[in-house]
C-alpha atoms as a PDB file:
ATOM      1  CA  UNK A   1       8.604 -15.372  63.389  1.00  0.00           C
ATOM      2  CA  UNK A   2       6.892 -15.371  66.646  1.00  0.00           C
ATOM      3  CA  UNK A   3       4.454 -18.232  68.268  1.00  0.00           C
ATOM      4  CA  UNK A   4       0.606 -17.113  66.452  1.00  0.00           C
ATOM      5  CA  UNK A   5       2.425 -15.778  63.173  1.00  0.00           C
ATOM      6  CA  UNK A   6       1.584 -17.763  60.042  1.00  0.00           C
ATOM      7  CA  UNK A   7       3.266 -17.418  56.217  1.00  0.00           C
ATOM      8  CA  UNK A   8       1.142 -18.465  53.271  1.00  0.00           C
ATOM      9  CA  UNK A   9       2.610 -20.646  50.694  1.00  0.00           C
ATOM     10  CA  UNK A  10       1.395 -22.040  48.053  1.00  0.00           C
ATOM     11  CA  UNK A  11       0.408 -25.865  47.661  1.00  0.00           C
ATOM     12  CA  UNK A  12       3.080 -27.869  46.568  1.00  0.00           C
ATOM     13  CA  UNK A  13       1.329 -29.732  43.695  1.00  0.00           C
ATOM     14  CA  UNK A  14       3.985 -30.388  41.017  1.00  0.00           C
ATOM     15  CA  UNK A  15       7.076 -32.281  41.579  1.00  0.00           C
ATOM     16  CA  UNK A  16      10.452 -31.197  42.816  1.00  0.00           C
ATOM     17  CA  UNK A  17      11.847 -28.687  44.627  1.00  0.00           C
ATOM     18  CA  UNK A  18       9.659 -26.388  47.334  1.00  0.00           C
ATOM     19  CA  UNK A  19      11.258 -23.493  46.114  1.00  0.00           C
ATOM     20  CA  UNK A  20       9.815 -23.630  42.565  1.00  0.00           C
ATOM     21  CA  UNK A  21       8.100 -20.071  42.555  1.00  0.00           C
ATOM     22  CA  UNK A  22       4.836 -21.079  40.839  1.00  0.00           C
ATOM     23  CA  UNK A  23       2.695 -18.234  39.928  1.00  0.00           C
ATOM     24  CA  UNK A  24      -0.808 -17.623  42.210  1.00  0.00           C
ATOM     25  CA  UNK A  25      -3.879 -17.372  40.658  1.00  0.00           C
ATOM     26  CA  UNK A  26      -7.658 -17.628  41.920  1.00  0.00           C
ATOM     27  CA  UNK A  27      -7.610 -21.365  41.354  1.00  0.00           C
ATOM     28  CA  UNK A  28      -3.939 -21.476  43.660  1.00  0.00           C
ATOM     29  CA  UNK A  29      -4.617 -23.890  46.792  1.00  0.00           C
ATOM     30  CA  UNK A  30      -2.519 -22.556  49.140  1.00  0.00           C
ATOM     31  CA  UNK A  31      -1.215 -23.814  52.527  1.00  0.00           C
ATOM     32  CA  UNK A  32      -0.986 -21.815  55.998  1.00  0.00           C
ATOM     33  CA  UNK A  33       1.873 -22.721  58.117  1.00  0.00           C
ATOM     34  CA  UNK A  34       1.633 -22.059  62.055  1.00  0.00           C
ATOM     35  CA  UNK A  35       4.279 -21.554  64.493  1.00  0.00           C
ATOM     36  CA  UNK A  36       8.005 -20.771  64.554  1.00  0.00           C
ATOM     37  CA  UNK A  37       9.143 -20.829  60.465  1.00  0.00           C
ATOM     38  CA  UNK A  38      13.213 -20.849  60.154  1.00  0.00           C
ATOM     39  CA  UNK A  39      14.315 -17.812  57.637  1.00  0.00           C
ATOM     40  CA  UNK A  40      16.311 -20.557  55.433  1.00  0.00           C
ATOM     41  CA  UNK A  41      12.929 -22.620  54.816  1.00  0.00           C
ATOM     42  CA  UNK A  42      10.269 -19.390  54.146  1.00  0.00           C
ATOM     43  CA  UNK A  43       8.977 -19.864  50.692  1.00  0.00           C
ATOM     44  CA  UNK A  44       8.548 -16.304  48.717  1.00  0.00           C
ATOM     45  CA  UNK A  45       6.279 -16.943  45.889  1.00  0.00           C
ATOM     46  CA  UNK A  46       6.419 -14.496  43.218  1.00  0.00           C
ATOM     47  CA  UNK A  47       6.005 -13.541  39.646  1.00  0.00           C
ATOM     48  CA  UNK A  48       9.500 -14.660  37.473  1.00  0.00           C
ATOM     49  CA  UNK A  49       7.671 -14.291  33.878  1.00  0.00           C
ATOM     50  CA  UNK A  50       9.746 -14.206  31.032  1.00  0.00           C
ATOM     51  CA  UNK A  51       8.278 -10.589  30.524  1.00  0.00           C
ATOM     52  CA  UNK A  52      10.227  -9.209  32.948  1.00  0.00           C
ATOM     53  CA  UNK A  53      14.142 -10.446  31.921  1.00  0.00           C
ATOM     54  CA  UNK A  54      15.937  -9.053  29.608  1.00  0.00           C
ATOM     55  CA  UNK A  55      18.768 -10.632  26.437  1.00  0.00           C
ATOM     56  CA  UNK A  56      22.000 -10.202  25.981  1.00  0.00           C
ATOM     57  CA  UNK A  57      21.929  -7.409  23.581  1.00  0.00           C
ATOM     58  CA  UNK A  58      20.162  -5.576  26.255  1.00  0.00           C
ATOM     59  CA  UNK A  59      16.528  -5.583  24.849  1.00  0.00           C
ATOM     60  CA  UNK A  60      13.880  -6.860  26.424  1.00  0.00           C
ATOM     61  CA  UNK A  61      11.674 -10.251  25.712  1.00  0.00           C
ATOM     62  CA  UNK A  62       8.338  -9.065  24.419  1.00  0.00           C
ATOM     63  CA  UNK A  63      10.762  -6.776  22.075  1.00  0.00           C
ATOM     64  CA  UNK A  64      12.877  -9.480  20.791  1.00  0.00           C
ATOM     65  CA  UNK A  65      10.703 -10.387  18.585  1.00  0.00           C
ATOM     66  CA  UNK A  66      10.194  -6.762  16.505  1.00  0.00           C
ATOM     67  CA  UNK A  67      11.523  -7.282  13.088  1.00  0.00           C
ATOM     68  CA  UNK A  68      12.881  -3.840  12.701  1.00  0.00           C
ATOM     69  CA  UNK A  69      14.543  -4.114  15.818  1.00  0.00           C
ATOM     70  CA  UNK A  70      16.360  -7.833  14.897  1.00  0.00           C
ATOM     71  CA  UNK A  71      17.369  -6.143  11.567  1.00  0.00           C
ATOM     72  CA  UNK A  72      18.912  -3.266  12.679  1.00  0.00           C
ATOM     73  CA  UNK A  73      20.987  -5.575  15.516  1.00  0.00           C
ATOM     74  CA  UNK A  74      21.859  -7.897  13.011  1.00  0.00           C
ATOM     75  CA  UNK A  75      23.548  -4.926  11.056  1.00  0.00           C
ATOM     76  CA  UNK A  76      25.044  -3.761  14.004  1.00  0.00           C
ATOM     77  CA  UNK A  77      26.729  -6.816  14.449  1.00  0.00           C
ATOM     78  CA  UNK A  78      27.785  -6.601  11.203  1.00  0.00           C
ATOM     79  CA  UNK A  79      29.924  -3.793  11.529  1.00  0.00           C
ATOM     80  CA  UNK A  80      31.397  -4.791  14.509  1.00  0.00           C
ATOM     81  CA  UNK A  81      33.056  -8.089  12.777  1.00  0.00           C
ATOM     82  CA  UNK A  82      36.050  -7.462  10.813  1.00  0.00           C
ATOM     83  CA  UNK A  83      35.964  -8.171   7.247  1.00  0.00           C
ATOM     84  CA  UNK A  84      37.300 -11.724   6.007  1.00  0.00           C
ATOM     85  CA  UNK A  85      40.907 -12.043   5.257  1.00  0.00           C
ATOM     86  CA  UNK A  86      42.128  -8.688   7.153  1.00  0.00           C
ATOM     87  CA  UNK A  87      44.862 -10.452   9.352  1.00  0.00           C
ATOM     88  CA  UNK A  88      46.512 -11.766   5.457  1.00  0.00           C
ATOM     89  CA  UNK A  89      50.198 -11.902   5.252  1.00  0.00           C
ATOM     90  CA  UNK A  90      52.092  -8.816   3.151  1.00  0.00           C
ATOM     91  CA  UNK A  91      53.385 -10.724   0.453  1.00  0.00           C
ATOM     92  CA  UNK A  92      49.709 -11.907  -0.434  1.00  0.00           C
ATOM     93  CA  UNK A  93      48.711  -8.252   0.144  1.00  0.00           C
ATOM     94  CA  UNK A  94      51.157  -6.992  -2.642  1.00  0.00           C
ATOM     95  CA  UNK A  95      49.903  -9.385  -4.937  1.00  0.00           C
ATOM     96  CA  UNK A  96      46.072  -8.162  -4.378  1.00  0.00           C
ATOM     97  CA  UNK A  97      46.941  -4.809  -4.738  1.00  0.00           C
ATOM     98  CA  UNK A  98      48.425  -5.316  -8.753  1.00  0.00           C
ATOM     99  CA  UNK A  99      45.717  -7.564  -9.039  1.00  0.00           C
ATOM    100  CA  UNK A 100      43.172  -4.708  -8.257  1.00  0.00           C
ATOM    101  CA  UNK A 101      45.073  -2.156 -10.607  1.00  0.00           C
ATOM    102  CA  UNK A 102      45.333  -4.461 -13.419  1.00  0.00           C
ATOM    103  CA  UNK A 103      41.632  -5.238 -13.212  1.00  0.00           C
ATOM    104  CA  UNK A 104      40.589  -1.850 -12.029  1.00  0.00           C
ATOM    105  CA  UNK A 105      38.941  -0.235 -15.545  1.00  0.00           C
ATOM    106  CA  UNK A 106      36.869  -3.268 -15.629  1.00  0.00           C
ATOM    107  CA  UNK A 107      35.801  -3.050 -11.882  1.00  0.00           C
ATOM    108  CA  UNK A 108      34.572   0.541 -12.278  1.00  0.00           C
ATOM    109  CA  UNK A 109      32.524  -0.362 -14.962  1.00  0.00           C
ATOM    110  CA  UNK A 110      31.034  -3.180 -12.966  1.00  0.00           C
ATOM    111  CA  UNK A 111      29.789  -1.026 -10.240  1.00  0.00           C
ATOM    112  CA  UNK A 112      28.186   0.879 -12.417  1.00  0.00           C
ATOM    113  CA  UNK A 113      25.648  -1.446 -13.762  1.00  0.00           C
ATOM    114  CA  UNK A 114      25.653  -3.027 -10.338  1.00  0.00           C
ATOM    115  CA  UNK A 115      22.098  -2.684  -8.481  1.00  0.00           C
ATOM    116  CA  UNK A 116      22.284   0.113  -5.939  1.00  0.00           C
ATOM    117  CA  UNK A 117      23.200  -1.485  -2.339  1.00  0.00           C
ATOM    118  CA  UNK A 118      20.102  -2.066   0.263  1.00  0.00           C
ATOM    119  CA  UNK A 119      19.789   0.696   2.601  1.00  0.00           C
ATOM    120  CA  UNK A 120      20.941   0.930   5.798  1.00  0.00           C
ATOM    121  CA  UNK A 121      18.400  -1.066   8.257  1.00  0.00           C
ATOM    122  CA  UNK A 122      16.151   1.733  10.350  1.00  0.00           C
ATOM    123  CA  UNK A 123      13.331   1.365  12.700  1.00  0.00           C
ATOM    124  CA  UNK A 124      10.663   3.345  10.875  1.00  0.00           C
ATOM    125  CA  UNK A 125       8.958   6.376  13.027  1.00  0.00           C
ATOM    126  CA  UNK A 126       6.176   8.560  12.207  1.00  0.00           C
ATOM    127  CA  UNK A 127       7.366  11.956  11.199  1.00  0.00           C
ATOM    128  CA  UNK A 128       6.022  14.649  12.590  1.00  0.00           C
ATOM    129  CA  UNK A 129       7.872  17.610  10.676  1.00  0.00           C
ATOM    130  CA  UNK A 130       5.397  17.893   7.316  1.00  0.00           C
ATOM    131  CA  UNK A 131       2.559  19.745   7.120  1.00  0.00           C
ATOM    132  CA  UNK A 132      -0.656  17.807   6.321  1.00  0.00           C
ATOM    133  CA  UNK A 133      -2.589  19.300   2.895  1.00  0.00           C
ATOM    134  CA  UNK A 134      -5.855  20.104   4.528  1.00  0.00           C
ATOM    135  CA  UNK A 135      -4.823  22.196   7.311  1.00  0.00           C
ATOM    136  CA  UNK A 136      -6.465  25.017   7.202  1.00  0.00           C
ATOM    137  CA  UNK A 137      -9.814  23.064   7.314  1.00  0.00           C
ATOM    138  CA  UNK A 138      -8.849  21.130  10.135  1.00  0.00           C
ATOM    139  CA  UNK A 139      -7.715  24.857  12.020  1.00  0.00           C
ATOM    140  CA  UNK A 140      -9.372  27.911  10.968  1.00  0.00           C
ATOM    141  CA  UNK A 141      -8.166  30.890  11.335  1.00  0.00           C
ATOM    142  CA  UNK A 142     -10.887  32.237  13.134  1.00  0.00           C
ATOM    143  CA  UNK A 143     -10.230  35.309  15.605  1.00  0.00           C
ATOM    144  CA  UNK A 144     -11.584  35.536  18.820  1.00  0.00           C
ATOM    145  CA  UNK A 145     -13.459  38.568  19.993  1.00  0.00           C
ATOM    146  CA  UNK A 146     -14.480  39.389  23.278  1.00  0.00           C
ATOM    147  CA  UNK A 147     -18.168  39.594  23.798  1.00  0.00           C
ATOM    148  CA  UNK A 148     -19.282  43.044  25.223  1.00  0.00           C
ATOM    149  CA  UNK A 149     -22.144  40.452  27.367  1.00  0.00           C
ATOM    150  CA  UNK A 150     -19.507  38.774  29.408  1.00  0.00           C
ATOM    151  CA  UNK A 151     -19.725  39.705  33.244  1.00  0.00           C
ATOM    152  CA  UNK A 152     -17.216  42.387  33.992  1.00  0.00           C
ATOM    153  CA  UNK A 153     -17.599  42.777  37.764  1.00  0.00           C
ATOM    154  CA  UNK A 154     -16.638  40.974  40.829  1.00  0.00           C
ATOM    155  CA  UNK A 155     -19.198  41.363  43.364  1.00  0.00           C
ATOM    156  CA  UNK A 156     -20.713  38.796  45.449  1.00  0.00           C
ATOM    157  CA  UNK A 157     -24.042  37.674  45.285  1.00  0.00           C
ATOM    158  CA  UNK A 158     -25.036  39.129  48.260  1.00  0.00           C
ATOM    159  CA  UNK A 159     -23.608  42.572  46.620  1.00  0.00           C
ATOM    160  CA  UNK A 160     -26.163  42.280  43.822  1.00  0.00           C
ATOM    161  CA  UNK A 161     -28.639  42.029  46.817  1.00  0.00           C
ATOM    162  CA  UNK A 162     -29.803  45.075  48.216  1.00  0.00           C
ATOM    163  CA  UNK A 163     -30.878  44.300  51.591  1.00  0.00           C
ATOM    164  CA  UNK A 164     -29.086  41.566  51.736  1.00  0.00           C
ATOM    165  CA  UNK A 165     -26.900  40.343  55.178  1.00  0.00           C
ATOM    166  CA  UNK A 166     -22.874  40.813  54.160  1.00  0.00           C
ATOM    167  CA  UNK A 167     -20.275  38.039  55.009  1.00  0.00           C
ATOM    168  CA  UNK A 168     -21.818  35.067  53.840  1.00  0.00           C
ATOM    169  CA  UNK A 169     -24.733  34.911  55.719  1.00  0.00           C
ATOM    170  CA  UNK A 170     -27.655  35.759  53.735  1.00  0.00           C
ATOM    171  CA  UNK A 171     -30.390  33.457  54.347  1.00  0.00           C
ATOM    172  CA  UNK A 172     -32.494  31.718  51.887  1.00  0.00           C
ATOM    173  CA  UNK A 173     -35.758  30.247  52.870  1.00  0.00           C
ATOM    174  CA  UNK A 174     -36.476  26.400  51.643  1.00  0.00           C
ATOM    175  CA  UNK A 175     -39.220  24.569  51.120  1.00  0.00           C
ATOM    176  CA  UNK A 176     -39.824  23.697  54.946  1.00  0.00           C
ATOM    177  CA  UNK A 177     -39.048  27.195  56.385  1.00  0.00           C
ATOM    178  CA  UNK A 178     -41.801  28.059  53.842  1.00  0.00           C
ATOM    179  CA  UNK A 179     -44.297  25.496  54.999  1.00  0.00           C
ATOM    180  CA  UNK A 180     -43.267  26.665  58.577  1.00  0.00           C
ATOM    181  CA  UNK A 181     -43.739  30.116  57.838  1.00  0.00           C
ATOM    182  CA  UNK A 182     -47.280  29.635  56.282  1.00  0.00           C
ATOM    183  CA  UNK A 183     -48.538  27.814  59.368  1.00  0.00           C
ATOM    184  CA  UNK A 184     -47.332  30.234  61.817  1.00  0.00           C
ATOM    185  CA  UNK A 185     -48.808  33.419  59.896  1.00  0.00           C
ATOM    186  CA  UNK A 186     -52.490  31.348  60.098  1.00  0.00           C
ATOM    187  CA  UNK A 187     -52.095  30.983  64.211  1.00  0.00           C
ATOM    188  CA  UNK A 188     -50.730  34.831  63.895  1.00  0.00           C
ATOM    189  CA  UNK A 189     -53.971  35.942  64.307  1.00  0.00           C
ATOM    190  CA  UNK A 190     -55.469  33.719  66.666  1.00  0.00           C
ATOM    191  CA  UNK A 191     -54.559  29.935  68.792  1.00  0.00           C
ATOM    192  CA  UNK A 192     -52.625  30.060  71.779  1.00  0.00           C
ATOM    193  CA  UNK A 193     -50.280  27.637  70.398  1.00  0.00           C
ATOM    194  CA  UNK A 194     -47.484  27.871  68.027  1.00  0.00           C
ATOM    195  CA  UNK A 195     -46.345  27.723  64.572  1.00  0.00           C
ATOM    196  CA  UNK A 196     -47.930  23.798  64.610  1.00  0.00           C
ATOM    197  CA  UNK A 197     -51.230  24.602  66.294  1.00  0.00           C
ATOM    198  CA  UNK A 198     -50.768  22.549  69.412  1.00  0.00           C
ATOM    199  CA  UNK A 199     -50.578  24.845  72.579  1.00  0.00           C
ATOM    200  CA  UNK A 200     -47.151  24.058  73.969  1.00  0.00           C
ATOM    201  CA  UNK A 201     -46.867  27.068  76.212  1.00  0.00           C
ATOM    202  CA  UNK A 202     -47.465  25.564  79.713  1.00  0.00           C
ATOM    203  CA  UNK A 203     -45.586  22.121  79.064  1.00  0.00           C
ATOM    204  CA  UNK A 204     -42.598  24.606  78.132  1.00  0.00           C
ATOM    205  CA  UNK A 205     -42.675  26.611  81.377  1.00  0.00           C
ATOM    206  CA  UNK A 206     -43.249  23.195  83.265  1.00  0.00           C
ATOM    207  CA  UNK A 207     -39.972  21.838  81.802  1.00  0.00           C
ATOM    208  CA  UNK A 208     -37.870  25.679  83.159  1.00  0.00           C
ATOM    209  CA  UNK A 209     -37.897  26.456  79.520  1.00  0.00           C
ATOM    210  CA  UNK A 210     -39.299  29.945  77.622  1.00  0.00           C
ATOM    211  CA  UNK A 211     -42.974  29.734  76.368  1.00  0.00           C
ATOM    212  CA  UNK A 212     -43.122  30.062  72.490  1.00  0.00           C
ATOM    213  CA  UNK A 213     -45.261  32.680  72.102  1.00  0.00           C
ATOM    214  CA  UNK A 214     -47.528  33.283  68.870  1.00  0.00           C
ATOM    215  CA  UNK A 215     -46.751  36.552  66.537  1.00  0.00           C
ATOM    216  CA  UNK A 216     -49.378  39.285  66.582  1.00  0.00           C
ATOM    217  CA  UNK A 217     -48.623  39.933  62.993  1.00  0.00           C
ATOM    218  CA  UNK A 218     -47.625  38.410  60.002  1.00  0.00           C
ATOM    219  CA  UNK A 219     -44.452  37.761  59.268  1.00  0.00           C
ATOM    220  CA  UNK A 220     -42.968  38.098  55.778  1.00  0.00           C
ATOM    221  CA  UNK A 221     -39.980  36.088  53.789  1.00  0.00           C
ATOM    222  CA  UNK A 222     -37.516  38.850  53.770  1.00  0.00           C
ATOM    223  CA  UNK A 223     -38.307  39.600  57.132  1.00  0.00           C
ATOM    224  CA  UNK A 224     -37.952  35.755  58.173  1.00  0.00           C
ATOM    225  CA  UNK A 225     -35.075  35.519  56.140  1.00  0.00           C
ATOM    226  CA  UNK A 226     -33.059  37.913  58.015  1.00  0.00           C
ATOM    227  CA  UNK A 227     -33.755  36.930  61.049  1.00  0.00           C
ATOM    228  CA  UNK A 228     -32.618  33.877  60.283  1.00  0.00           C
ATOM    229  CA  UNK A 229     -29.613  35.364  58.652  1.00  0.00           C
ATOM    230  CA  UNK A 230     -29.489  37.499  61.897  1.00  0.00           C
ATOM    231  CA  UNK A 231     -29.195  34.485  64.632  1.00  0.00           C
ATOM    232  CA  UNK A 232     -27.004  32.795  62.359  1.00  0.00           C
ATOM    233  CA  UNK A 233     -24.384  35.616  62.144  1.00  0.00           C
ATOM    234  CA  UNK A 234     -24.517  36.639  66.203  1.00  0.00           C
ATOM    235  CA  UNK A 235     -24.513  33.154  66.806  1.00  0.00           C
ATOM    236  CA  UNK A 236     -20.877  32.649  64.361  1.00  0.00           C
ATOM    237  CA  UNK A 237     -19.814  35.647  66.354  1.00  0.00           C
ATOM    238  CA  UNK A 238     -20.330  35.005  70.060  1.00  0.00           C
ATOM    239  CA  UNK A 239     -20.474  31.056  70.178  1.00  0.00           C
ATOM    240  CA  UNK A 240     -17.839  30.291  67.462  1.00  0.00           C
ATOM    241  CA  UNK A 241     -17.358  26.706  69.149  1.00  0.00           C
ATOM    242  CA  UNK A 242     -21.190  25.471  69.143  1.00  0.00           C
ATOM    243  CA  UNK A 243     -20.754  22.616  66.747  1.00  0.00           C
ATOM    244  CA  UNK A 244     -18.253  20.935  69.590  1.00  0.00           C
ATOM    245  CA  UNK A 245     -21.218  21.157  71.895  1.00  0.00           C
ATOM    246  CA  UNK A 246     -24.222  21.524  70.140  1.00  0.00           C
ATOM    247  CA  UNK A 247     -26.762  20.679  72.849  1.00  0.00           C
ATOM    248  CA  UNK A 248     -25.452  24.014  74.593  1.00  0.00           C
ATOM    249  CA  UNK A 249     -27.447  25.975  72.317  1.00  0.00           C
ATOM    250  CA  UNK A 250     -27.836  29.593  73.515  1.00  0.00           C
ATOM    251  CA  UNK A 251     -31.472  30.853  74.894  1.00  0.00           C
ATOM    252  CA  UNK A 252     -33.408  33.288  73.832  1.00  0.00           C
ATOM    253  CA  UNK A 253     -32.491  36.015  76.634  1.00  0.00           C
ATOM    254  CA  UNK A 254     -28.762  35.932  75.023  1.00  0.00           C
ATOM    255  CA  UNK A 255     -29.633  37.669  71.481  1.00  0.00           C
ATOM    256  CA  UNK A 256     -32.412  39.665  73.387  1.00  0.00           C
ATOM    257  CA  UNK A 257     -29.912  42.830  73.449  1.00  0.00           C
ATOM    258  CA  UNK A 258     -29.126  42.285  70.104  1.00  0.00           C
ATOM    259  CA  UNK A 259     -32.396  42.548  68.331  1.00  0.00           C
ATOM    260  CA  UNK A 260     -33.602  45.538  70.949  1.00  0.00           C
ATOM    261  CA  UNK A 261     -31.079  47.511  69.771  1.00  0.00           C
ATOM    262  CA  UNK A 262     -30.514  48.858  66.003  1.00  0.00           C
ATOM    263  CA  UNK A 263     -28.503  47.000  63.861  1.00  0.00           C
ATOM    264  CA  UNK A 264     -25.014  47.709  62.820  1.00  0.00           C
ATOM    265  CA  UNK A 265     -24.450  48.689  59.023  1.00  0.00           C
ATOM    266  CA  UNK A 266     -21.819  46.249  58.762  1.00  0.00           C
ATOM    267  CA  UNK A 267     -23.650  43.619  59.003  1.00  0.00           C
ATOM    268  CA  UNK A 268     -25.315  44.233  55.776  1.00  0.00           C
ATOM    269  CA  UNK A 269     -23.202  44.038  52.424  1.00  0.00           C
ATOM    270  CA  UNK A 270     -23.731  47.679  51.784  1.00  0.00           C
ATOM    271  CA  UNK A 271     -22.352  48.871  54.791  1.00  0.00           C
ATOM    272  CA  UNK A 272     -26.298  50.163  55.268  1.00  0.00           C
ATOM    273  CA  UNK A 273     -28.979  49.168  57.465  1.00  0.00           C
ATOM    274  CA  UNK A 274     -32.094  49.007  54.716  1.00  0.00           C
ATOM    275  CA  UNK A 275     -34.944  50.970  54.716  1.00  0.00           C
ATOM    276  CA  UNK A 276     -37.288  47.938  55.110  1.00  0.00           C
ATOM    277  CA  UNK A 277     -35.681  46.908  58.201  1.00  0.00           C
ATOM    278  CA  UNK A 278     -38.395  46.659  60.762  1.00  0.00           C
ATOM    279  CA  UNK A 279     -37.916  48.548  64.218  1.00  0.00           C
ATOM    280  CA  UNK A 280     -36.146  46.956  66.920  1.00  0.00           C
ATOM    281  CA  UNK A 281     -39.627  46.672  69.064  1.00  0.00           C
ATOM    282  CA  UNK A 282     -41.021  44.703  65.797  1.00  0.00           C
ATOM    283  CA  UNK A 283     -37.708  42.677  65.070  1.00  0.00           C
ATOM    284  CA  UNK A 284     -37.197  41.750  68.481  1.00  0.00           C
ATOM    285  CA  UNK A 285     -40.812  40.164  67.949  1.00  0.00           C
ATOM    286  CA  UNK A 286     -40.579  38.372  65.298  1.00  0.00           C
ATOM    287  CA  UNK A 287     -37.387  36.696  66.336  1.00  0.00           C
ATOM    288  CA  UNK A 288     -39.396  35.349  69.738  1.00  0.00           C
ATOM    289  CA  UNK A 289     -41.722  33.316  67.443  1.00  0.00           C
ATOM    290  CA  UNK A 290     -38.919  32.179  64.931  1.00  0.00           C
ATOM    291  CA  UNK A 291     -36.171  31.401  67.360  1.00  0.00           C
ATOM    292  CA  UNK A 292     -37.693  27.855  68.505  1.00  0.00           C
ATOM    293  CA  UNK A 293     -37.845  26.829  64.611  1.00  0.00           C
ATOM    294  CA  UNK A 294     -33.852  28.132  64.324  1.00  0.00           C
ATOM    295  CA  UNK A 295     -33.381  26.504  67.015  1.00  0.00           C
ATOM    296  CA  UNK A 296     -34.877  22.721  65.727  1.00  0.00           C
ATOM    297  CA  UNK A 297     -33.149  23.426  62.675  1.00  0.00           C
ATOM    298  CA  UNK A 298     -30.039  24.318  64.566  1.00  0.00           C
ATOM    299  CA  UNK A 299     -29.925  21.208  66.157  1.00  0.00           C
ATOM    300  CA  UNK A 300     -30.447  19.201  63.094  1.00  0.00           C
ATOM    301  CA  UNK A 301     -27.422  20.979  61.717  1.00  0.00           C
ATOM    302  CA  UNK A 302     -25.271  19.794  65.046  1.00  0.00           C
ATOM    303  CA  UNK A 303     -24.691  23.401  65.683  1.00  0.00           C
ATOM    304  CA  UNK A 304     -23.044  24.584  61.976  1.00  0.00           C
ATOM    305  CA  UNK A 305     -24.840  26.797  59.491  1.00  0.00           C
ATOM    306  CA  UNK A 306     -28.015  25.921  58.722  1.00  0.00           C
ATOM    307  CA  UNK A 307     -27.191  26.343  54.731  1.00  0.00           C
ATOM    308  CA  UNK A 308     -23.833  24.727  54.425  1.00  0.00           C
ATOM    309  CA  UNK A 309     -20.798  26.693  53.248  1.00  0.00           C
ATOM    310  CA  UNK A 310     -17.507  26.225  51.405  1.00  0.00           C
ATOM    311  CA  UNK A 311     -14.381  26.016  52.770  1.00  0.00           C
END
């Protein structure tokens, strides 16, 4: 080990030997050693229970005690030994065997009032071949049948929405776009400020930045919603990258051509652009007075969808 390396060993407490491997518990003192530690003197402390070893016969401790086990070893054993007297000589062999047919009438009738022998030792295991008596209470035989109210169709949930923006990017408004919303439709009619009240349009063009304007008219939630849904999908589109630089958000002027223009019917999830789309004169104005909320919520987002999406 180098100079600044250290080995842990534990506190040699009991008599004897360093190398006794005592086991380490939270109550273990233990001793740090410093400096250069030669291999034949580094102290490995680990955990030599008797669990782990094994006997003779191959079994291991915590089993040796089983008494099923022990008596089917011991009758192993058994039959291994030869029986007593096998290795006699031939002549005392000769004399057993007219011995055993002098004697043999009287044997046979011995065995027969003789108690059957003990049976062979086992280790007893659940069997799992019967059949248990109440079975058909415990398993019915009940059919299934397919209910004619299950969903049978695969479309999205924008598909079951009929103006709704295709690809994932239907917008749903929460409870602060709603709040938001409410405030801005009050100033809609009058206030020179913006969706807050407080006239921010000359501290805006101080800073080089575009004034936020207040809506003429009243915006509504589907309306809001797909703009939102609108800057969300252009913005996917042309600035895939924005979450690696979120301060770089895009202006205004950039989705100005967009929302002059009429929208494509792919963008919607029936491959047609809604009748209660507003005109590109009136979409192009609502999405002056709702871009600087997209874009504080933008921001809070670090540049990703504003509702977060699955993988």
């Amino acid at each position: 080990m180098g100079r600044g390396d250290f080995a842990v060993t534990a506190a040699a407490s009991t008599k004897g030997t360093p190398r006794v491997r005592n086991k380490i518990t939270h109550k273990t003192r233990l001793r740090i050693i410093h400096g250069d530690i030669q291999d034949s003197d580094r102290i490995f402390v680990e955990d030599d229970s008797a669990d782990g070893k094994s006997l003779a016969t191959g079994v291991d401790a915590e089993d040796a005690n089983e008494f099923h086990l022990l008596a089917v070893l011991a009758a192993s054993q058994q039959q291994s030994q030869p029986p007593p007297g096998a290795s006699s000589s031939s002549a005392s062999g000769s004399t057993f065997c007219t011995q055993q047919t002098a004697s043999s009438s009287s044997s046979r009738k011995a065995a027969l009032l003789a108690p059957p022998p003990p049976a062979a030792p086992h280790i007893p295991t659940p069997d799992a071949g019967g059949k248990v008596d109440n079975y058909s209470e415990l398993y019915p035989d009940v059919s299934f049948h397919s209910s004619i109210m299950l969903v049978k169709a695969s479309d999205t949930v924008e598909d079951h929405l009929g103006d709704a923006l295709g690809g994932g990017f239907a917008y749903f408004l929460d409870e602060r776009d709603s709040d938001w919303l409410e405030k801005s439709n009050k100033s809609a009619t009058g206030g020179a400020g913006d969706a807050s009240g407080t006239p921010r349009a000359r501290s805006a063009k101080a800073r080089g930045k575009e004034p936020e304007t207040a809506n003429s008219t009243a915006i509504s939630e589907d309306d809001f919603e797909l703009v939102m849904g609108l800057f969300e999908r252009v913005t996917e589109e042309k600035f895939p990258y924005l979450h690696l630089t979120p301060t770089e958000l895009p202006p205004l002027s950039d989705y100005e051509t967009f929302f002059t223009s009429p929208l494509p019917c792919h963008y919607f999830s029936s491959y047609v652009v809604p009748p209660s789309v507003p005109t590109p004169a009136v979409l192009y104005r609502h999405a002056r007075t709702i871009y600087p909320w997209w874009r504080e919520r933008k921001l809070e987002r670090g540049g990703r969808r504003i509702i977060p999406q699955l993988n």
